[in-house]
C-alpha atoms as a PDB file:
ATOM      1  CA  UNK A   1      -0.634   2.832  -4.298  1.00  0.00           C
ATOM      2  CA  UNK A   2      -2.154  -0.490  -4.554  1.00  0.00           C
ATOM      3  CA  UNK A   3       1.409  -1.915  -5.206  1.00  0.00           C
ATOM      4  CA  UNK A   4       4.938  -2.250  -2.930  1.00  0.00           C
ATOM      5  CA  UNK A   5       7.307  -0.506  -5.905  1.00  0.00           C
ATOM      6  CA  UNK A   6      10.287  -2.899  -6.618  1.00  0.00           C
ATOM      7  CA  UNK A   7       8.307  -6.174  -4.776  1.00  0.00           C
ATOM      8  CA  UNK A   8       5.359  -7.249  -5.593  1.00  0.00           C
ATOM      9  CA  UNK A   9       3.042  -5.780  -8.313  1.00  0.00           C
ATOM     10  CA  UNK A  10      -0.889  -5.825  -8.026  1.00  0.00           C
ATOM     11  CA  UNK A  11      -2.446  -9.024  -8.907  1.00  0.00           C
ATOM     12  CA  UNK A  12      -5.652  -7.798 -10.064  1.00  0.00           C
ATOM     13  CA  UNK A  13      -6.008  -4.074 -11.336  1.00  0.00           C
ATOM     14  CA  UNK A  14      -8.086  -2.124  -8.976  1.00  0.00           C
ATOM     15  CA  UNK A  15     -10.879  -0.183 -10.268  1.00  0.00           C
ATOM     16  CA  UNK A  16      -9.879   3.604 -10.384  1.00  0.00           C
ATOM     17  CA  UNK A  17     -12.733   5.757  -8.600  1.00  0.00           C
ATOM     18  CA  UNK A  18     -11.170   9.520  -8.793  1.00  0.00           C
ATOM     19  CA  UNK A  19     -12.462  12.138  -6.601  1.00  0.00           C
ATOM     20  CA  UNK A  20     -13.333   9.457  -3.889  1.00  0.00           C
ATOM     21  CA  UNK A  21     -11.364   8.743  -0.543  1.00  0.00           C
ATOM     22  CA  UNK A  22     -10.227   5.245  -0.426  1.00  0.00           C
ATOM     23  CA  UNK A  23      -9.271   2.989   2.956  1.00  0.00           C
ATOM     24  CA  UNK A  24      -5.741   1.534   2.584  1.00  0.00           C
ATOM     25  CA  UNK A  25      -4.085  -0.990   5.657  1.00  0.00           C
ATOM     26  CA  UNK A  26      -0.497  -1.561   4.560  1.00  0.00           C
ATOM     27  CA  UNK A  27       0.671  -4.495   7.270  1.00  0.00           C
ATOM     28  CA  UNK A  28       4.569  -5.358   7.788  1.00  0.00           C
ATOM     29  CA  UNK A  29       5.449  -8.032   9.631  1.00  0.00           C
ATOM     30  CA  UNK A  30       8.931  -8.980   9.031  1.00  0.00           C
ATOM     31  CA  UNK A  31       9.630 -10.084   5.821  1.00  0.00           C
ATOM     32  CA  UNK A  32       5.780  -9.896   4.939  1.00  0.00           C
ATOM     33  CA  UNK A  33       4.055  -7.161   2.915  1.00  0.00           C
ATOM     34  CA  UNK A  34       0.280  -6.649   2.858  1.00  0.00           C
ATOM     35  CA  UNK A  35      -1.640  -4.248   0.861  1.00  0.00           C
ATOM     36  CA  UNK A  36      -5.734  -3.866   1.543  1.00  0.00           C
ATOM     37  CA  UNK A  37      -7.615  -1.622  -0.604  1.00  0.00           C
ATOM     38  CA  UNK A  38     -11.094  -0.685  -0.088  1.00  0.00           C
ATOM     39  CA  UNK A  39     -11.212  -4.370   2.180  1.00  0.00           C
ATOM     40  CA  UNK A  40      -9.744  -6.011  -0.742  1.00  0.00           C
ATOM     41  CA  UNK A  41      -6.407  -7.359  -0.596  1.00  0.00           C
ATOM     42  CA  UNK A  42      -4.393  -6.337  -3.357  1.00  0.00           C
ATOM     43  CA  UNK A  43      -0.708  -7.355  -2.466  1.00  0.00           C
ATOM     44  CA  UNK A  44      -0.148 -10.085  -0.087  1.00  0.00           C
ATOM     45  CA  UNK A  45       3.988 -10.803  -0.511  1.00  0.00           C
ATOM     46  CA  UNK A  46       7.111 -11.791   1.438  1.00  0.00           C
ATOM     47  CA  UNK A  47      10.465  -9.732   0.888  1.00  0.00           C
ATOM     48  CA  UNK A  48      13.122  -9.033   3.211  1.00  0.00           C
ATOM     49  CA  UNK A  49      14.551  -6.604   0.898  1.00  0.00           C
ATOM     50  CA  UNK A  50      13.095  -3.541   2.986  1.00  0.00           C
ATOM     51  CA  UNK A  51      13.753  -4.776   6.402  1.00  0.00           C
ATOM     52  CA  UNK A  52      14.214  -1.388   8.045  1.00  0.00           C
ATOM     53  CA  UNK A  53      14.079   2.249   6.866  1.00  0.00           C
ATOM     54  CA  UNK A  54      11.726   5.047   6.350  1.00  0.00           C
ATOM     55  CA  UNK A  55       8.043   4.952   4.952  1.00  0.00           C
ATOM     56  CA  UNK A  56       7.125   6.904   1.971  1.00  0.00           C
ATOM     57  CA  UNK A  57       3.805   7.104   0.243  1.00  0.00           C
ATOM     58  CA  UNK A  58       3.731   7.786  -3.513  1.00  0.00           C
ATOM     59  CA  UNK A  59       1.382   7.927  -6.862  1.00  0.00           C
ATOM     60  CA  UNK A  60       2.289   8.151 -10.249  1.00  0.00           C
ATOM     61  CA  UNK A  61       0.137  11.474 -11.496  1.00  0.00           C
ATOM     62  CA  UNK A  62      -3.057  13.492 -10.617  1.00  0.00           C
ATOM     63  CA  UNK A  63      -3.486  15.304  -7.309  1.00  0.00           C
ATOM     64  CA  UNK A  64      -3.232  12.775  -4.922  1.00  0.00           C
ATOM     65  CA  UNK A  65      -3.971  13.944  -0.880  1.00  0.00           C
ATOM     66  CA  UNK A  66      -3.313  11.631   2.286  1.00  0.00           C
ATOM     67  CA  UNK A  67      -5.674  12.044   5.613  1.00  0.00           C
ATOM     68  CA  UNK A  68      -5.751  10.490   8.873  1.00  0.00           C
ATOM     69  CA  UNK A  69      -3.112   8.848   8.714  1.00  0.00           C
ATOM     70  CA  UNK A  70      -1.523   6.500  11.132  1.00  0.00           C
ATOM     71  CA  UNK A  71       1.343   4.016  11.821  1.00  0.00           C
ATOM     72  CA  UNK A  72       1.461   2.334  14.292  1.00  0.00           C
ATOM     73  CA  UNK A  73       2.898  -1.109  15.946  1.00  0.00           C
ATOM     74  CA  UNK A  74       0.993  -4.577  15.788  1.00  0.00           C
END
């Protein structure tokens, strides 16, 4: 997931490193969508279009597995 699906693509492929943990910090505020991968920022984009509503992580194939992980308010 180094995209927001239906609002704002990756600028820049990210490398792929399989078989490696990665750090992702997704940041809402309002209307405001940040995506930082490894410390590099690979969505920074402003749509209101998923103001409210659940949060749902997703990958498009492989074996993908989440750890530690955390929402919380800012």
């Amino acid at each position: 997931m180094r995209a927001v699906v239906k609002v704002a693509p990756v600028a820049q492929q990210a490398p792929r490193a399989g078989g490696r943990w990665h750090t992702f910090d997704l940041i809402v505020r309002a209307s405001r969508r940040v995506v930082v991968l490894n410390g590099r920022t690979t969505v920074d984009a402003a749509d209101s279009k998923f103001a409210s509503g659940p949060v749902a992580l997703q990958w498009r194939r492989g074996t993908v597995k989440f750890r530690s992980v955390r929402i919380r308010p800012i």
